[in-house]
PDB file of N, CA and C in Angstrom:
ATOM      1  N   UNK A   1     103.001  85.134 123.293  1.00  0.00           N
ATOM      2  CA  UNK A   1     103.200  85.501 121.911  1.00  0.00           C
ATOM      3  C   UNK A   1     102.984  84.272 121.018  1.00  0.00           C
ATOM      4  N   UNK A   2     102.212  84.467 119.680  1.00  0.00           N
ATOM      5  CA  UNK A   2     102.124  83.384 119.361  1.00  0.00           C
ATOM      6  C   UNK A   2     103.124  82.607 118.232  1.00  0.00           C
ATOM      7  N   UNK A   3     102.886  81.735 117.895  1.00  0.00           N
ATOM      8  CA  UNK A   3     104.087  81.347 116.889  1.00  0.00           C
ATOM      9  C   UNK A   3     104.032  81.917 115.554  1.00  0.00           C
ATOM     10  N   UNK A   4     105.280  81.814 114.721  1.00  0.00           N
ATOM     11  CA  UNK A   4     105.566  82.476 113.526  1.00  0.00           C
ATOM     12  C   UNK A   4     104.185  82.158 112.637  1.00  0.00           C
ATOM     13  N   UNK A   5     104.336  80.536 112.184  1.00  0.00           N
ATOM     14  CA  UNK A   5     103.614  79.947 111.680  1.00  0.00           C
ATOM     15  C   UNK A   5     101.474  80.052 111.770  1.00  0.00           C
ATOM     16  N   UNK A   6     101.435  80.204 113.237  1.00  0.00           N
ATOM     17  CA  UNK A   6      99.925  80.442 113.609  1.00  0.00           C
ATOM     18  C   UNK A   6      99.721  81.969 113.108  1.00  0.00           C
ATOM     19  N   UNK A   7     100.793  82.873 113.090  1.00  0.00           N
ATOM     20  CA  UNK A   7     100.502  83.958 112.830  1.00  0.00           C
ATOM     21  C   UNK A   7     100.074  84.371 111.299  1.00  0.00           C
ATOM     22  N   UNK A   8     100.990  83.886 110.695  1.00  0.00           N
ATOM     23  CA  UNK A   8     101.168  83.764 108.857  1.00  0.00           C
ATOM     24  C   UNK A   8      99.674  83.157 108.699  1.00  0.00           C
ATOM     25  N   UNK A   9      99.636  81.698 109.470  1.00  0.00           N
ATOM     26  CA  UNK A   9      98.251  81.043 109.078  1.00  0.00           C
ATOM     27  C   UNK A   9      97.009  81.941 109.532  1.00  0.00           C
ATOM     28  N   UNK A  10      96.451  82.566 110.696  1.00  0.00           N
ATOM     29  CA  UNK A  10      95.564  83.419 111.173  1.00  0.00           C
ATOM     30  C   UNK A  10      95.796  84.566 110.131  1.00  0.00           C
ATOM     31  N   UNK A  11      96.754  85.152 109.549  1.00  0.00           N
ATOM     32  CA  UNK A  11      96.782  86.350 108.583  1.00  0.00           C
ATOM     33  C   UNK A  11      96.286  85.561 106.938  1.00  0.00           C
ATOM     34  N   UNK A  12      96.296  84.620 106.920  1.00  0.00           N
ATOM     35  CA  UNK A  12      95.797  84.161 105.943  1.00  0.00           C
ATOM     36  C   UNK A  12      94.866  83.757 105.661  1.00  0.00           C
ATOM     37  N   UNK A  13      94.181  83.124 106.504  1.00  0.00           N
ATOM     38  CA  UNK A  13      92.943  82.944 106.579  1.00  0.00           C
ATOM     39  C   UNK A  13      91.878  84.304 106.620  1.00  0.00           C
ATOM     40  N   UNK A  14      92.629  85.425 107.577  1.00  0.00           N
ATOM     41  CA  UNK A  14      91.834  86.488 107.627  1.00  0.00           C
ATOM     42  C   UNK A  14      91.713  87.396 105.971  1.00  0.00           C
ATOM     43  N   UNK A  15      92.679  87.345 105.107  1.00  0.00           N
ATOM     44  CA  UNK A  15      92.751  87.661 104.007  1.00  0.00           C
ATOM     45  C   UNK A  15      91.715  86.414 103.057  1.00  0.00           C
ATOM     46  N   UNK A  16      91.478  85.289 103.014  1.00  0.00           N
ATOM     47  CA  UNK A  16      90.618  84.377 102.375  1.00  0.00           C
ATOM     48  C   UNK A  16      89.519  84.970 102.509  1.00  0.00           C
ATOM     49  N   UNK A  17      89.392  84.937 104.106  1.00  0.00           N
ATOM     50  CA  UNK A  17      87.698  85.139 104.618  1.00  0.00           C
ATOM     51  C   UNK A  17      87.372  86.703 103.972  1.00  0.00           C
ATOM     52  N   UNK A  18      88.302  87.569 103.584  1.00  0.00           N
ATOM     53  CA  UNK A  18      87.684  88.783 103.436  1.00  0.00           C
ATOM     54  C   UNK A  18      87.532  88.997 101.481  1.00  0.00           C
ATOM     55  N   UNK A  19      88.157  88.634 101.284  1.00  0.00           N
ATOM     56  CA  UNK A  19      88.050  88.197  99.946  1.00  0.00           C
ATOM     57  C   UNK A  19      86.932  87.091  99.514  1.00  0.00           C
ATOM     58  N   UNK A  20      86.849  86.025 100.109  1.00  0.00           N
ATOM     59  CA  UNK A  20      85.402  85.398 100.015  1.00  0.00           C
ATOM     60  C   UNK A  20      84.352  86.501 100.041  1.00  0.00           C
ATOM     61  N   UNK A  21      84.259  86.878 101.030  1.00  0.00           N
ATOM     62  CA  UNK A  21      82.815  87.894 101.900  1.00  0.00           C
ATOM     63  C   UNK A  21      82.548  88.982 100.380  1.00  0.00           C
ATOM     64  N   UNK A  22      83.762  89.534 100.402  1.00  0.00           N
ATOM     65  CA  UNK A  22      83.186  90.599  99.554  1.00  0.00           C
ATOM     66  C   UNK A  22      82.807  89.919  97.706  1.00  0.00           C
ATOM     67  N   UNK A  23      83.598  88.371  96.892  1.00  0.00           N
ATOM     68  CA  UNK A  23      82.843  87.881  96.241  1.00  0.00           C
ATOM     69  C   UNK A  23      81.094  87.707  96.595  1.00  0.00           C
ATOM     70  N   UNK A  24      81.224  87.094  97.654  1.00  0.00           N
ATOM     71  CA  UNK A  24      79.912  86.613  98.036  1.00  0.00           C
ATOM     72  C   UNK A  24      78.475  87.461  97.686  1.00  0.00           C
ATOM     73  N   UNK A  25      79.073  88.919  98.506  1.00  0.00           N
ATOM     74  CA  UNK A  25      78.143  89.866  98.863  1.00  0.00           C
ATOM     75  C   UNK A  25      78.131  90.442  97.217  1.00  0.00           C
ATOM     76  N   UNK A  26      79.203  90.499  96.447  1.00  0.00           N
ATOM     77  CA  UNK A  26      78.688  91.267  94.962  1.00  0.00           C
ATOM     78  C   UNK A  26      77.858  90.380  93.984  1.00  0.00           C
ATOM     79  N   UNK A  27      78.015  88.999  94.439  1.00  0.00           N
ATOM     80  CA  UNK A  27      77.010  87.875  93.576  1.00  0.00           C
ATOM     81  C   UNK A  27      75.720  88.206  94.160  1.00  0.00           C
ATOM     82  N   UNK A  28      75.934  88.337  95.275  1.00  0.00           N
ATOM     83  CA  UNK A  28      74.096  88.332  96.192  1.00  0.00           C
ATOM     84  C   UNK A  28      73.796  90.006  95.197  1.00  0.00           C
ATOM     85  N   UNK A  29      74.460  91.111  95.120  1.00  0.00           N
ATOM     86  CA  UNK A  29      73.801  92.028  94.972  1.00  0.00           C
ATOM     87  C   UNK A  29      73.249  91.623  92.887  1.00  0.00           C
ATOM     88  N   UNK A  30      74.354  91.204  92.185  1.00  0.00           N
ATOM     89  CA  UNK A  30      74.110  91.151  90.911  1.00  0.00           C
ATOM     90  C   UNK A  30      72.912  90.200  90.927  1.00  0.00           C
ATOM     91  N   UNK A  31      73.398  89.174  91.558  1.00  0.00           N
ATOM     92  CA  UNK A  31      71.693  88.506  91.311  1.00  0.00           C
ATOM     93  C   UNK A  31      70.450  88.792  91.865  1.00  0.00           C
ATOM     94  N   UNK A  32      70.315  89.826  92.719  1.00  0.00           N
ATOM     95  CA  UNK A  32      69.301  90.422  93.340  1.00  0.00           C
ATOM     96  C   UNK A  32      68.577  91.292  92.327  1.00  0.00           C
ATOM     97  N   UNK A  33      69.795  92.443  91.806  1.00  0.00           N
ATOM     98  CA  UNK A  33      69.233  93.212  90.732  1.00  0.00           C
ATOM     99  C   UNK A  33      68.733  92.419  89.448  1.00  0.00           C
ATOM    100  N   UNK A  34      69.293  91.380  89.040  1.00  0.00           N
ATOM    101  CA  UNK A  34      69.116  90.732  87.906  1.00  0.00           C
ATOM    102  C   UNK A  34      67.364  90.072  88.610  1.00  0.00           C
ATOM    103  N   UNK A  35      67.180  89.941  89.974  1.00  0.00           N
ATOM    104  CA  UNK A  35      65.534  89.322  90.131  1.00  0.00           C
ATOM    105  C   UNK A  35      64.656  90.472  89.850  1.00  0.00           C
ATOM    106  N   UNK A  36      65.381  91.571  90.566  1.00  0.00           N
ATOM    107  CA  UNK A  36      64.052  92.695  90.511  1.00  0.00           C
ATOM    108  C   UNK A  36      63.942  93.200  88.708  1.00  0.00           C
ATOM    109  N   UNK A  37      65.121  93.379  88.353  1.00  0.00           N
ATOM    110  CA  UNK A  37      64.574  93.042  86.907  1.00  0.00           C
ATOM    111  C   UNK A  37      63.662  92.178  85.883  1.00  0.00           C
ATOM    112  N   UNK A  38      63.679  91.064  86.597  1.00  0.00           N
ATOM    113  CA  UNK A  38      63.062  90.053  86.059  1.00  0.00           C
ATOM    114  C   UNK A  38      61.011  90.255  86.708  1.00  0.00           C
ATOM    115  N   UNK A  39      61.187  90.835  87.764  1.00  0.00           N
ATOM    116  CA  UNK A  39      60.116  90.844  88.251  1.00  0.00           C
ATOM    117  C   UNK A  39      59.333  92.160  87.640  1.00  0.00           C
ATOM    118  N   UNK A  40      60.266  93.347  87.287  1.00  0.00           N
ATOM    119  CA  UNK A  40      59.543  94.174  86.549  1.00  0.00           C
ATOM    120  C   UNK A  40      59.228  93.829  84.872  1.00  0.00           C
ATOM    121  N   UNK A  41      60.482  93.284  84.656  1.00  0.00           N
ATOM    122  CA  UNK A  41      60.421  93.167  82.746  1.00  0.00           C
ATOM    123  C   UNK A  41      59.627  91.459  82.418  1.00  0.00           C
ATOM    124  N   UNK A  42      59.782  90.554  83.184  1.00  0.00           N
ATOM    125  CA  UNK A  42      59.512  89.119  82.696  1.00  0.00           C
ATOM    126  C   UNK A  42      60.455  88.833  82.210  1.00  0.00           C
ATOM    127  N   UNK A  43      61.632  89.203  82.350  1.00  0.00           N
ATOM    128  CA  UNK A  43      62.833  88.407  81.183  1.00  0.00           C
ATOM    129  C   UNK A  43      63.911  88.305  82.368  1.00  0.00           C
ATOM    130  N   UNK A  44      64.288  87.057  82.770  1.00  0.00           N
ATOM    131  CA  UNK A  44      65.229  86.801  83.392  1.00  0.00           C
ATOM    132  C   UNK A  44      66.775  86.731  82.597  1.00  0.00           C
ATOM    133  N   UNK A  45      67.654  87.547  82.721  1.00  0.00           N
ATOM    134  CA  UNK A  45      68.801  87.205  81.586  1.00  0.00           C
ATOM    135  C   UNK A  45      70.092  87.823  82.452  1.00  0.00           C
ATOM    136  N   UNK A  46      70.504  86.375  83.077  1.00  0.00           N
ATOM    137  CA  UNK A  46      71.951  86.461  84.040  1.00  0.00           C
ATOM    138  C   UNK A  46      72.740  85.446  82.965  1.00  0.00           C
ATOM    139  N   UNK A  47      73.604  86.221  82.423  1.00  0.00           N
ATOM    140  CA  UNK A  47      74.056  85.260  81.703  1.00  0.00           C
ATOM    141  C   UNK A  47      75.722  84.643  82.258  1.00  0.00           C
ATOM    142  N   UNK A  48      76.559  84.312  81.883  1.00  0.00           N
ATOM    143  CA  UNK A  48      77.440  83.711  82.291  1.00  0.00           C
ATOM    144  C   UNK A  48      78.719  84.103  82.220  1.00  0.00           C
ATOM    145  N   UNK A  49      79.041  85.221  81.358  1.00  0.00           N
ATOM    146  CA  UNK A  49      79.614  86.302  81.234  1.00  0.00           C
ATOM    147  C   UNK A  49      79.285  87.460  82.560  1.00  0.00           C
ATOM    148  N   UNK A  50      78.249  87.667  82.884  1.00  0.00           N
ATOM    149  CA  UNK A  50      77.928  88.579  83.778  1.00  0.00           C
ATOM    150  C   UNK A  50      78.657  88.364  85.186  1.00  0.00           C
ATOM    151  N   UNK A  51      78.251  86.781  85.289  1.00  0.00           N
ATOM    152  CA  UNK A  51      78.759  86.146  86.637  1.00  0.00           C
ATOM    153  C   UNK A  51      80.040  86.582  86.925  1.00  0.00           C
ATOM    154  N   UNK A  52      80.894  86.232  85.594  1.00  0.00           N
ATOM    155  CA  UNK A  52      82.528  85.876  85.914  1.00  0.00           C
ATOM    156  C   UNK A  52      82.994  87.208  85.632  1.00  0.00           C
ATOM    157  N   UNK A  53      82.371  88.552  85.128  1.00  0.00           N
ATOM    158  CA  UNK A  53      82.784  89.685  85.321  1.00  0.00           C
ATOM    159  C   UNK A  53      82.751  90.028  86.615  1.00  0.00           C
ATOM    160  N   UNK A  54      81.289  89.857  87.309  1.00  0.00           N
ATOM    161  CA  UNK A  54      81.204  90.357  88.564  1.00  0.00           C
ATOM    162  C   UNK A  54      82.174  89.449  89.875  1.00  0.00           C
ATOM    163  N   UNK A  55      83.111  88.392  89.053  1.00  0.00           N
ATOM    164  CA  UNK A  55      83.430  87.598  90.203  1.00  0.00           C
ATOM    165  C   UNK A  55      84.704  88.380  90.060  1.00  0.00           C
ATOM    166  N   UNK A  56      85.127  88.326  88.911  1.00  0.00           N
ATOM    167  CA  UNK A  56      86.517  89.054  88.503  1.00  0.00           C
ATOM    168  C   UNK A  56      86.736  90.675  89.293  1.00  0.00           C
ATOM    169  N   UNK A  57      85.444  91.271  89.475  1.00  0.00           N
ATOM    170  CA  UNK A  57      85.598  92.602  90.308  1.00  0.00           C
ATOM    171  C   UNK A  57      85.634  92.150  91.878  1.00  0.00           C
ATOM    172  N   UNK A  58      84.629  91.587  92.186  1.00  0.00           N
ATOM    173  CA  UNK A  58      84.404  91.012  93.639  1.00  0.00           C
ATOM    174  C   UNK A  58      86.282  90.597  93.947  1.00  0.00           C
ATOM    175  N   UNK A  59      86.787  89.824  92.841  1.00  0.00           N
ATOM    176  CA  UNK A  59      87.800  89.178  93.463  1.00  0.00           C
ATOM    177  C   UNK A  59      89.326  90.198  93.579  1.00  0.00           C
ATOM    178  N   UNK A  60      88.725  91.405  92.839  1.00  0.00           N
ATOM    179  CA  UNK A  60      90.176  92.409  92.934  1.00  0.00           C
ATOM    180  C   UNK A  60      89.795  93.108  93.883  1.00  0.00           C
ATOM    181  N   UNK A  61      88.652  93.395  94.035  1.00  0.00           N
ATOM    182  CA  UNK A  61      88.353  94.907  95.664  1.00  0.00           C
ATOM    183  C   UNK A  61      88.402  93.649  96.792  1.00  0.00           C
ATOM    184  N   UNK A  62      88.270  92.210  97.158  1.00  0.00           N
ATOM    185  CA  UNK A  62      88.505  91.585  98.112  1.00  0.00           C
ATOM    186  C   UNK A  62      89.989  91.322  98.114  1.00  0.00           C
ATOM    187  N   UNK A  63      90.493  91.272  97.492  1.00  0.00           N
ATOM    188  CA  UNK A  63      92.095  91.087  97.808  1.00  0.00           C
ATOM    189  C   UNK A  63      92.886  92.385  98.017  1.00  0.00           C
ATOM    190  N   UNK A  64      92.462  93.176  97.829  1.00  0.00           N
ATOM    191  CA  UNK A  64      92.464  94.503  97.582  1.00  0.00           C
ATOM    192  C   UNK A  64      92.334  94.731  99.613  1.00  0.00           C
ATOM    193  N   UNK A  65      91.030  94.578  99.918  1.00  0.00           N
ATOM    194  CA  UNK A  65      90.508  94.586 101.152  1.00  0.00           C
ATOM    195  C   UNK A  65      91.134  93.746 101.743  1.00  0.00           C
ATOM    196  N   UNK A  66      91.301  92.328 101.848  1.00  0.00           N
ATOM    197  CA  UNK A  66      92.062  91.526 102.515  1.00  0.00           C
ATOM    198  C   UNK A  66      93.326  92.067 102.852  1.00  0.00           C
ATOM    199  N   UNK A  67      94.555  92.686 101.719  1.00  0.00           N
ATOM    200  CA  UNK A  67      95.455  93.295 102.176  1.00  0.00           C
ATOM    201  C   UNK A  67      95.896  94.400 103.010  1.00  0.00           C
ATOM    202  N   UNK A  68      94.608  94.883 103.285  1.00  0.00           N
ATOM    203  CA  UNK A  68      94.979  95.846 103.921  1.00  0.00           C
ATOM    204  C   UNK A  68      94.724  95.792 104.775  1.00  0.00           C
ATOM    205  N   UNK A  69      93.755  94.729 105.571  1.00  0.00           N
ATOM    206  CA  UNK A  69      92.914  94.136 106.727  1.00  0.00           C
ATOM    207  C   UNK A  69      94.688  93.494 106.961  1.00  0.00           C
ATOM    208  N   UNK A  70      95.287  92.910 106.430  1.00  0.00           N
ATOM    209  CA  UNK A  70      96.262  92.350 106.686  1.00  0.00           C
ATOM    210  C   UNK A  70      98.002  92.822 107.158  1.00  0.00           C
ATOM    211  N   UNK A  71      97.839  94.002 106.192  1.00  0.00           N
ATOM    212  CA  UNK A  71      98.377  94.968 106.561  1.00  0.00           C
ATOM    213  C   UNK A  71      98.764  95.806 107.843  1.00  0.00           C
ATOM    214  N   UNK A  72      97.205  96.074 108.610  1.00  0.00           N
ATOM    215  CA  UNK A  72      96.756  96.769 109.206  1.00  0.00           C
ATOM    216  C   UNK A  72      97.145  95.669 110.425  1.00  0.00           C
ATOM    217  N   UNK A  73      96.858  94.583 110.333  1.00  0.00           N
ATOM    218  CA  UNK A  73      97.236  93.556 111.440  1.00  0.00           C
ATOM    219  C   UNK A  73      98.683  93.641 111.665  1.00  0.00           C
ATOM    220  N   UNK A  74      99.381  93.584 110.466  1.00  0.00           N
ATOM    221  CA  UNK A  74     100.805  93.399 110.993  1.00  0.00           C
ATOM    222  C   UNK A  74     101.550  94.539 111.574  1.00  0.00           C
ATOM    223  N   UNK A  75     100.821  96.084 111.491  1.00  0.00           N
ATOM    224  CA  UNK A  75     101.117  97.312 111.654  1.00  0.00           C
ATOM    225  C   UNK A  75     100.803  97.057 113.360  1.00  0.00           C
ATOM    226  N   UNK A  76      99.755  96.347 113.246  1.00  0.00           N
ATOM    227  CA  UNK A  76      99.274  96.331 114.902  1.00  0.00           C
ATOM    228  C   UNK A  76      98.507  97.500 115.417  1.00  0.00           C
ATOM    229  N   UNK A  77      97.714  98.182 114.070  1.00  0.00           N
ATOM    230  CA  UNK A  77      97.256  99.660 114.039  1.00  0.00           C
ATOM    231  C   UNK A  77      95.366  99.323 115.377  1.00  0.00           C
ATOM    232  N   UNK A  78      95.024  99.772 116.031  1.00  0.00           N
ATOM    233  CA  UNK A  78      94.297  98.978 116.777  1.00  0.00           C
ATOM    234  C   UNK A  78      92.466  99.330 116.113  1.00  0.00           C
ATOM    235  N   UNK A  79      91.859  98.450 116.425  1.00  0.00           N
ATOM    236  CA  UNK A  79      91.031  98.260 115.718  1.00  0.00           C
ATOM    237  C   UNK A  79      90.804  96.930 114.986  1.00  0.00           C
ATOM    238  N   UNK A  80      91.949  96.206 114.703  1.00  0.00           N
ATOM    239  CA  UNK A  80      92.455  94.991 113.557  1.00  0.00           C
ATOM    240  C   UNK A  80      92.964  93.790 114.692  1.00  0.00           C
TER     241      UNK A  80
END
């Protein structure tokens, strides 16, 4: 069995990493759409507002996700 501490730390990290992933993956998609736009119209326009909206969503459905990934660990529900 492992210790209190490794456990808290491994549940925390697993909540970072899933909350990273899903920022990550909504920047890759906004700036993807923002290229193919650019490749149909000629006007590249990611502005800086856009970013920190889409980070601000990325960062509530990943914590969102992390908790329940975390959740689901401490339930010991299998699968997790």
């Amino acid at each position: 069995m492992k210790p209190f501490n490794e456990k808290i730390l491994s549940l925390i990290i697993l909540f970072i990493v899933c909350m990273l992933g899903v920022i990550i993956s909504f920047l890759c998609i906004a700036f993807s759409l923002d290229v193919l736009v650019w490749i149909l119209t000629g006007s590249f326009d990611l502005k800086k507002a856009d970013i920190l909206k889409t980070l601000n969503i990325g960062c509530v459905i990943g914590a969102f996700t992390g908790a329940v990934f975390v959740i689901a660990r401490l339930l010991k529900l299998k699968g997790f």
